[in-house]
C-alpha atoms as a PDB file:
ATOM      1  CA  UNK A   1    -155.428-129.083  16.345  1.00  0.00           C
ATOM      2  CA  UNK A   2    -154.574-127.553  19.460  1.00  0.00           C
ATOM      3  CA  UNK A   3    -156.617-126.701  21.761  1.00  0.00           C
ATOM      4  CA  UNK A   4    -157.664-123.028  22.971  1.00  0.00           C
ATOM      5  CA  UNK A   5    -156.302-123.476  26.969  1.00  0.00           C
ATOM      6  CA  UNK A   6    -152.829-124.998  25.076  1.00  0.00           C
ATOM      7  CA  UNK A   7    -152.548-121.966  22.970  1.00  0.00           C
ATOM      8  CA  UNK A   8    -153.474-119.587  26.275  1.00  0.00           C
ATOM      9  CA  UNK A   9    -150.842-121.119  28.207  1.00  0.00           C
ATOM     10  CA  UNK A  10    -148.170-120.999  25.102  1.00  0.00           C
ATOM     11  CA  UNK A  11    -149.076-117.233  25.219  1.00  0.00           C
ATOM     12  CA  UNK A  12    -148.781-116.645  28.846  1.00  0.00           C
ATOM     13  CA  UNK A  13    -145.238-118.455  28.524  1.00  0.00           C
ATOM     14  CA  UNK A  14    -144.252-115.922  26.062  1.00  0.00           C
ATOM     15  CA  UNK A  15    -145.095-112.856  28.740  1.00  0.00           C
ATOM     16  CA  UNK A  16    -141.656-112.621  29.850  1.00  0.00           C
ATOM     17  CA  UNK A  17    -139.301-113.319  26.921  1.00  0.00           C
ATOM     18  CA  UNK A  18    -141.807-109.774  25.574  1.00  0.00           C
ATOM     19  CA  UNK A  19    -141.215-107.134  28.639  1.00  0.00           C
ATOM     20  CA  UNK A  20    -137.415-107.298  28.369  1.00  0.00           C
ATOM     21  CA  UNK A  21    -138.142-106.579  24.701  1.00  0.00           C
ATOM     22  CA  UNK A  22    -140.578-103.625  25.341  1.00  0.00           C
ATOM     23  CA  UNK A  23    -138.230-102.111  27.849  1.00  0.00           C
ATOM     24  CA  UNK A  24    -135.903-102.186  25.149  1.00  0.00           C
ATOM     25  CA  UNK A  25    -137.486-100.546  22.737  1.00  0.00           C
ATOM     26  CA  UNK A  26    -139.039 -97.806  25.260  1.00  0.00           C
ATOM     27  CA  UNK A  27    -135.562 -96.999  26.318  1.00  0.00           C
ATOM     28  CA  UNK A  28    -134.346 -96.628  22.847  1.00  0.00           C
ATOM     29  CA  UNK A  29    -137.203 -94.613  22.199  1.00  0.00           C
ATOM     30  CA  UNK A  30    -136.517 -92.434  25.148  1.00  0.00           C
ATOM     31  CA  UNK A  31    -133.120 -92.148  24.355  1.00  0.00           C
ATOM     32  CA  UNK A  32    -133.986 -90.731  20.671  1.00  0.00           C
ATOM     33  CA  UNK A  33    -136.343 -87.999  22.038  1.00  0.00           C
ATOM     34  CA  UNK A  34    -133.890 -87.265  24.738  1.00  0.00           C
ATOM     35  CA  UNK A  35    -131.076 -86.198  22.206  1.00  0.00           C
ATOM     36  CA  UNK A  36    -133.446 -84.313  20.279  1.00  0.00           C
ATOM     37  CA  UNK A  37    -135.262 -82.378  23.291  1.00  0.00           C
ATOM     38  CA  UNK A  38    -131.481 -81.735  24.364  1.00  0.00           C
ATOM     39  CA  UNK A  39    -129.278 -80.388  21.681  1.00  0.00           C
ATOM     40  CA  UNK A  40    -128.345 -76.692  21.930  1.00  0.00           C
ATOM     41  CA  UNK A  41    -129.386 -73.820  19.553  1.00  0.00           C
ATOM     42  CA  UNK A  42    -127.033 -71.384  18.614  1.00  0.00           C
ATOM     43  CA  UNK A  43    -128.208 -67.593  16.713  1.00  0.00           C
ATOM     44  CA  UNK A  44    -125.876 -65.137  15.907  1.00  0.00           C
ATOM     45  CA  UNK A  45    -127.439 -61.951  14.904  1.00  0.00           C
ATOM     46  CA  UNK A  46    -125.369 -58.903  13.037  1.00  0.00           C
ATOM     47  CA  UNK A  47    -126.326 -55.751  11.879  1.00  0.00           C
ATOM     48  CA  UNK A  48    -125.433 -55.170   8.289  1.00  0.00           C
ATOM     49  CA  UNK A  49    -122.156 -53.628   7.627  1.00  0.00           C
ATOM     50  CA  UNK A  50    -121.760 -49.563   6.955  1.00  0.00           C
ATOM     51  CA  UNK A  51    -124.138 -48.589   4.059  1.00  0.00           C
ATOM     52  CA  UNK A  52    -123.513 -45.891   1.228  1.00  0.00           C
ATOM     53  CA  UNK A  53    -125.384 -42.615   2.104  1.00  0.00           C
ATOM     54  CA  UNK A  54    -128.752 -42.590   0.717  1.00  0.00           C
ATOM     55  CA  UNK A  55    -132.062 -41.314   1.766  1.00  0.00           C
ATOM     56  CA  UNK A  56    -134.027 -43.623  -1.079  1.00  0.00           C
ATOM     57  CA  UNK A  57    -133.232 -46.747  -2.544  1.00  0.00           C
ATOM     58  CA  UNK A  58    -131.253 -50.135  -1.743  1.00  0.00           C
ATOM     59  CA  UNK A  59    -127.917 -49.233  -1.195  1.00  0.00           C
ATOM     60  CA  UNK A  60    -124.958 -50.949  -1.676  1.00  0.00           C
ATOM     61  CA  UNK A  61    -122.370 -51.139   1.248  1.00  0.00           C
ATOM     62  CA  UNK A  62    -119.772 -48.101   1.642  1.00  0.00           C
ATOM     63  CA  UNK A  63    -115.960 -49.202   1.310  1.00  0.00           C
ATOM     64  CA  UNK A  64    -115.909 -48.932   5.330  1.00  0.00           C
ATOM     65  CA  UNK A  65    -118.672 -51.624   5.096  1.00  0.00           C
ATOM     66  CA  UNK A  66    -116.991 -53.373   2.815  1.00  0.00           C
ATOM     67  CA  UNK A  67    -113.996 -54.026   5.370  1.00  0.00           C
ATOM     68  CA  UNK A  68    -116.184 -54.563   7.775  1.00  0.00           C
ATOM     69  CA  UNK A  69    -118.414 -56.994   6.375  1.00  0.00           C
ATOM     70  CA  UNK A  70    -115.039 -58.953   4.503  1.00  0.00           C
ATOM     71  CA  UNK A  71    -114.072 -59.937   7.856  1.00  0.00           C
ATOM     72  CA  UNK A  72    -117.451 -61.179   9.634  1.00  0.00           C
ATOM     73  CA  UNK A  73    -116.937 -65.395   7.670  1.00  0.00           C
ATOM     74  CA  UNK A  74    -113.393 -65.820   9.511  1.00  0.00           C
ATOM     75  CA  UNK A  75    -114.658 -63.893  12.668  1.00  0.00           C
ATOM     76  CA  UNK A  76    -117.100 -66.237  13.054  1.00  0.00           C
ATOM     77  CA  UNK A  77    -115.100 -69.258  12.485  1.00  0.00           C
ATOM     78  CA  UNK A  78    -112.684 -68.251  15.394  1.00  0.00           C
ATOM     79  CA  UNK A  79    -115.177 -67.543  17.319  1.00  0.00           C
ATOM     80  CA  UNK A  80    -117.149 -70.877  17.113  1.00  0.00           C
ATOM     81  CA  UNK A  81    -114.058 -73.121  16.632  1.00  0.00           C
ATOM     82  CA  UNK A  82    -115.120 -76.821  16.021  1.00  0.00           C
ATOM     83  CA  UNK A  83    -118.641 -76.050  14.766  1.00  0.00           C
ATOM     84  CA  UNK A  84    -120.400 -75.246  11.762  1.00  0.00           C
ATOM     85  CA  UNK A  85    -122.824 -72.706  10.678  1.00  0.00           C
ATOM     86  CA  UNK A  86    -125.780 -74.512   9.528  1.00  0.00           C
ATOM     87  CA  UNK A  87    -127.905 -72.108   7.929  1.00  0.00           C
ATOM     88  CA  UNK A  88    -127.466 -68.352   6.578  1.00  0.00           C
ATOM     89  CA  UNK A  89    -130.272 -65.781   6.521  1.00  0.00           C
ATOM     90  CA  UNK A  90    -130.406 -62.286   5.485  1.00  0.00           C
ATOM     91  CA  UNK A  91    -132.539 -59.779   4.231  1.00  0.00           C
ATOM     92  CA  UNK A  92    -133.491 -59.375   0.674  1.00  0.00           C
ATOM     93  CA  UNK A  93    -131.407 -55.510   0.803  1.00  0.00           C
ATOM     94  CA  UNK A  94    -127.890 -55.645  -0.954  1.00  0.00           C
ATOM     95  CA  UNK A  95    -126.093 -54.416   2.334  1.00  0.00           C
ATOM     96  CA  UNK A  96    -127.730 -57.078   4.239  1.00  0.00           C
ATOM     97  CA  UNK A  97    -126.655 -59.581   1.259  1.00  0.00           C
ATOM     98  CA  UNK A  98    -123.411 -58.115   0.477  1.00  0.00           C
ATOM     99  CA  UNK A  99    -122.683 -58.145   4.237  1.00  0.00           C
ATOM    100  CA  UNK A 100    -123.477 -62.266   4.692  1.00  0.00           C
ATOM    101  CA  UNK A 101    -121.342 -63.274   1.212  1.00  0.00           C
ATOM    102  CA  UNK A 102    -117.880 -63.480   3.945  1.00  0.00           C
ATOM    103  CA  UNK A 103    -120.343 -65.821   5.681  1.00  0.00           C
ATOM    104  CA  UNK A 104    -121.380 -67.656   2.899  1.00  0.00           C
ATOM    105  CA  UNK A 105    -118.258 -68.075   1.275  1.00  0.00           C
ATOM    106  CA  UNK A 106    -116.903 -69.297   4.576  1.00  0.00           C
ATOM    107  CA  UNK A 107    -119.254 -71.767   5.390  1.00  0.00           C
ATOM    108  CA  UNK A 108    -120.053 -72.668   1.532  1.00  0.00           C
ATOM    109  CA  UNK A 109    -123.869 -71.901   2.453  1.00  0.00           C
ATOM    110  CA  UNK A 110    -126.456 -70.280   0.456  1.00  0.00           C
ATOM    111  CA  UNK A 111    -127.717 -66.847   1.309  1.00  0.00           C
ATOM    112  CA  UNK A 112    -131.610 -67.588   2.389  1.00  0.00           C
ATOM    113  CA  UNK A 113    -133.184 -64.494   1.447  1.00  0.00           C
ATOM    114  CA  UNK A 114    -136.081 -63.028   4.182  1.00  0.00           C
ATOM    115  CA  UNK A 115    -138.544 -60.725   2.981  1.00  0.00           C
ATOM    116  CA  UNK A 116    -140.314 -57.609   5.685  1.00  0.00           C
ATOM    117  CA  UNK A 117    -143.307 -60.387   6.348  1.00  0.00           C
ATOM    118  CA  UNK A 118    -140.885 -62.908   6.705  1.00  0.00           C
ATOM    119  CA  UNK A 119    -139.480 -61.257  10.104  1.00  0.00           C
ATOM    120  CA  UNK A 120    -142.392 -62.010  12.176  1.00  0.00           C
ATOM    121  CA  UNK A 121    -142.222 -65.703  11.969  1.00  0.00           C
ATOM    122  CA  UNK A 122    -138.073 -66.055  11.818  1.00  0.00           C
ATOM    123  CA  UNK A 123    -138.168 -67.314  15.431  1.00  0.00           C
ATOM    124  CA  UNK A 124    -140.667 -69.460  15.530  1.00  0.00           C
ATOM    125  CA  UNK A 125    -139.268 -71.286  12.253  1.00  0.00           C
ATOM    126  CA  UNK A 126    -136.032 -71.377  13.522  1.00  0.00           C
ATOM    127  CA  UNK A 127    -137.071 -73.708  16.397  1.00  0.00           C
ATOM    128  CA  UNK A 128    -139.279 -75.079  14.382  1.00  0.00           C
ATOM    129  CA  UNK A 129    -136.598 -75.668  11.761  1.00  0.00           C
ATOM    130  CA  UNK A 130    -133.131 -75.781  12.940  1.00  0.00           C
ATOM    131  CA  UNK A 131    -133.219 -77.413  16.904  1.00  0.00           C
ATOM    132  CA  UNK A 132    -129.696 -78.176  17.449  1.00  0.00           C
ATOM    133  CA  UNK A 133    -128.269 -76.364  14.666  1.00  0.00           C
ATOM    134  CA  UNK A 134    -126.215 -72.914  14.334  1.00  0.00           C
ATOM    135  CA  UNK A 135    -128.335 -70.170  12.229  1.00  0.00           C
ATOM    136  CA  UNK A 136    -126.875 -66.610  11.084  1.00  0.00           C
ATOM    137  CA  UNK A 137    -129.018 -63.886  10.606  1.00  0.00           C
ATOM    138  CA  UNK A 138    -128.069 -60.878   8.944  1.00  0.00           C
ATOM    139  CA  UNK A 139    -130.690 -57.717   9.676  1.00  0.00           C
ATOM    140  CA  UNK A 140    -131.611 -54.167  10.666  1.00  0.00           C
ATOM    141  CA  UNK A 141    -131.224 -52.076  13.613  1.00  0.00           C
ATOM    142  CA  UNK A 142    -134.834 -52.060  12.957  1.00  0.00           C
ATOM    143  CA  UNK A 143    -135.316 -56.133  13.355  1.00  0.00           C
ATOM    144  CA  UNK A 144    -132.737 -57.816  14.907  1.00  0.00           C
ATOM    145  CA  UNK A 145    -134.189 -56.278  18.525  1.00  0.00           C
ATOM    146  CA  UNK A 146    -137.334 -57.924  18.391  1.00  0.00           C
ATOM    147  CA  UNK A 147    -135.534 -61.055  16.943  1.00  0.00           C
ATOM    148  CA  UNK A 148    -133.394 -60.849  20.188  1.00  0.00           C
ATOM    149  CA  UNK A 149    -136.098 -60.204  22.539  1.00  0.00           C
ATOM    150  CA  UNK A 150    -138.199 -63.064  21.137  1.00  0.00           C
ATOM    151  CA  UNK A 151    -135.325 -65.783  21.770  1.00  0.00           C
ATOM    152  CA  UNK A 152    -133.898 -64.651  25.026  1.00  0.00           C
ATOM    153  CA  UNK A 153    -135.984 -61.764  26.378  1.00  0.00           C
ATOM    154  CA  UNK A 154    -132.934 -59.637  25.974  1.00  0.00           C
ATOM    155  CA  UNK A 155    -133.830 -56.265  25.407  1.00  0.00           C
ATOM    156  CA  UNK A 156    -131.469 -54.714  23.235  1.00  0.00           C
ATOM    157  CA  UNK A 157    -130.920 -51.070  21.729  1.00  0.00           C
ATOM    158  CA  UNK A 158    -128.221 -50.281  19.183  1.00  0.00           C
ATOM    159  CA  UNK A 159    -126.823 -47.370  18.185  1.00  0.00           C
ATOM    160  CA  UNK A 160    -127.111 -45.585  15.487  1.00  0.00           C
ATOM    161  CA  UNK A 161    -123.446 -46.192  14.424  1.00  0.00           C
ATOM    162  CA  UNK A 162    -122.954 -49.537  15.667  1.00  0.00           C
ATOM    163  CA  UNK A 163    -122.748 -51.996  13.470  1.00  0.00           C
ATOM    164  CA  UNK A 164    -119.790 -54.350  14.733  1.00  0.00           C
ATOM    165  CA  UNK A 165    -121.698 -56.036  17.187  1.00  0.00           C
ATOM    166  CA  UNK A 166    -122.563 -59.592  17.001  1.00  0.00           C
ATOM    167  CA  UNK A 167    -125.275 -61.290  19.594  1.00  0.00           C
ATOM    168  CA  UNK A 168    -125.081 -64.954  19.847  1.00  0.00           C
ATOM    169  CA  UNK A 169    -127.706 -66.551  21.590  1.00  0.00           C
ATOM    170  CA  UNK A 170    -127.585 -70.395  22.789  1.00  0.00           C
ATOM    171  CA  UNK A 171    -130.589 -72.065  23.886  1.00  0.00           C
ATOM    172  CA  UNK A 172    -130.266 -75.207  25.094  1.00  0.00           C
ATOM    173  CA  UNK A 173    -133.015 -77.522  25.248  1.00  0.00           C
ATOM    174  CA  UNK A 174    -133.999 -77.600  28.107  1.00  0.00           C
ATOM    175  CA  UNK A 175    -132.619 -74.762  29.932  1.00  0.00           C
ATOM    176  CA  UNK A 176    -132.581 -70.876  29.758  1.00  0.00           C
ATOM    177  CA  UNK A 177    -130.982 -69.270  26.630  1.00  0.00           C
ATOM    178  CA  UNK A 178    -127.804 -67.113  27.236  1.00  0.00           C
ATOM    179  CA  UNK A 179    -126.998 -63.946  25.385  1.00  0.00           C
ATOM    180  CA  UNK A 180    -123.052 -63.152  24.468  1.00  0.00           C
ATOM    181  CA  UNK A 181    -122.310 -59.779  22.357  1.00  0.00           C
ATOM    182  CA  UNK A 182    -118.949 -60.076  20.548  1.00  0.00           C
ATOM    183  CA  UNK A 183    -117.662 -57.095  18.565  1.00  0.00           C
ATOM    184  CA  UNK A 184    -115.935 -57.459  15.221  1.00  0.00           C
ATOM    185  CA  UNK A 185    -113.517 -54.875  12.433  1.00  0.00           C
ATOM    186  CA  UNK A 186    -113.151 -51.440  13.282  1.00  0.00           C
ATOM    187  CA  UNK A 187    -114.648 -48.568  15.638  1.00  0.00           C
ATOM    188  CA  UNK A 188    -117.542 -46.616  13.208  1.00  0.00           C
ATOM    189  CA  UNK A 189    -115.785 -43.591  12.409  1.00  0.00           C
ATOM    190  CA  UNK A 190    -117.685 -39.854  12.001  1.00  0.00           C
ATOM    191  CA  UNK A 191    -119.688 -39.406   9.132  1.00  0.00           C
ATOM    192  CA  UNK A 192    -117.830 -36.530   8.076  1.00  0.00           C
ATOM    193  CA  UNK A 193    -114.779 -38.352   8.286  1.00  0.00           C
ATOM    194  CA  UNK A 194    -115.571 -41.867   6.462  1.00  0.00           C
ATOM    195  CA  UNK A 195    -117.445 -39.668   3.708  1.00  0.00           C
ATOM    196  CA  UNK A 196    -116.091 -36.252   3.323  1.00  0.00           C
ATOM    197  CA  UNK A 197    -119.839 -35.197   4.220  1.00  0.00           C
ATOM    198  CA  UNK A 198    -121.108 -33.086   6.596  1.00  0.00           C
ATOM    199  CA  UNK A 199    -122.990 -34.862   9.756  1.00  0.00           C
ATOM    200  CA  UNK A 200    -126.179 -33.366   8.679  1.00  0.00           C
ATOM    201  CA  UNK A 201    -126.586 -35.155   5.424  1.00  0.00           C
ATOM    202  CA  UNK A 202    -128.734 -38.247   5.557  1.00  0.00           C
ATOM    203  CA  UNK A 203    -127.583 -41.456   5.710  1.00  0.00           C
ATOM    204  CA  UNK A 204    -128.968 -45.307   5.685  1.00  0.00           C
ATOM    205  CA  UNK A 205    -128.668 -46.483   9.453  1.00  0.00           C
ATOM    206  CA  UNK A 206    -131.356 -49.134   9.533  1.00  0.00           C
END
């Protein structure tokens, strides 16, 4: 049997074959969290295309919309070229959905649905949730500023007849996030004109 100041000095002798080892395994460690801390957030919010007039309801998109909103998938494949939309939100409206199926289709993603409580939490689960990833979101006039502001402290106002612009926010981690507003399809065009309606009649704008 051997005896107890053998086995401390067998122990001892194994000291530095182990800190090599450790170091090794601390810089892989590192290395790991480094990559994740570091990898770049991309959010690209759009308004929902043109909507039918209606002062009730859930409307479905107007044909101007419908151009609009056909062209938004292979917009925002040129304009990301070499990366991949990761996830696809929108809110439960049919202009909303109707305006991320181009997306969808695009990307061959699913349309995650977000309901009015839902908004509140949508940043904090996206860098929760998708670190490193590219994330769509398809809203209101009424939401996507406080989306924005949240995620970049941009403070954005939209008019009531814009609905071709697209914000795309990168965050990378660590660093300051940077705001870039594209513009996609055509110029909104007067009420009157797209509609045959007078400029008084009431419209969905939100």
């Amino acid at each position: 049997m051997t005896d107890p100041l053998t086995q401390l000095r067998r122990r001892l002798n194994l000291i530095p074959l182990l800190v090599p080892l450790l170091a090794v395994i601390v810089a892989a460690a590192g290395v790991v969290w480094l990559s994740s801390w570091t990898r770049t957030t991309v959010v690209i919010l759009v308004r929902h295309a043109e909507a039918q007039s209606s002062t009730t309801g859930d409307p479905d998109l107007s044909p101007a919309g419908e151009r609009r909103a056909a062209l938004l998938g292979s917009f925002l494949a040129d304009a990301l070229p070499g990366r991949a939309i990761n996830h696809l939100y929108a809110a439960d409206t049919r202009r909303a959905q109707q305006t991320a199926a181009s997306v969808a289709n695009q990307f061959k993603l699913p349309i995650n649905l977000l309901a009015g409580s839902d908004w509140s939490g949508l940043v904090s689960r996206i860098k929760r949730d998708h670190r490193g990833e590219t994330v769509v979101v398809v809203g209101y006039a009424t939401t996507m500023p406080a989306v924005l502001n949240q995620l970049s402290a941009s403070h954005l106002a939209l008019e009531p007849d814009d609905f071709g612009s697209v914000f795309v926010v990168v965050m990378p981690s660590p660093g300051q996030p940077r705001t870039v507003r594209l513009r996609y399809g055509d110029l909104p065009k007067p009420i009157a004109a797209e509609a045959g309606k007078s400029p008084q009649q009431d419209a969905v704008t939100n």
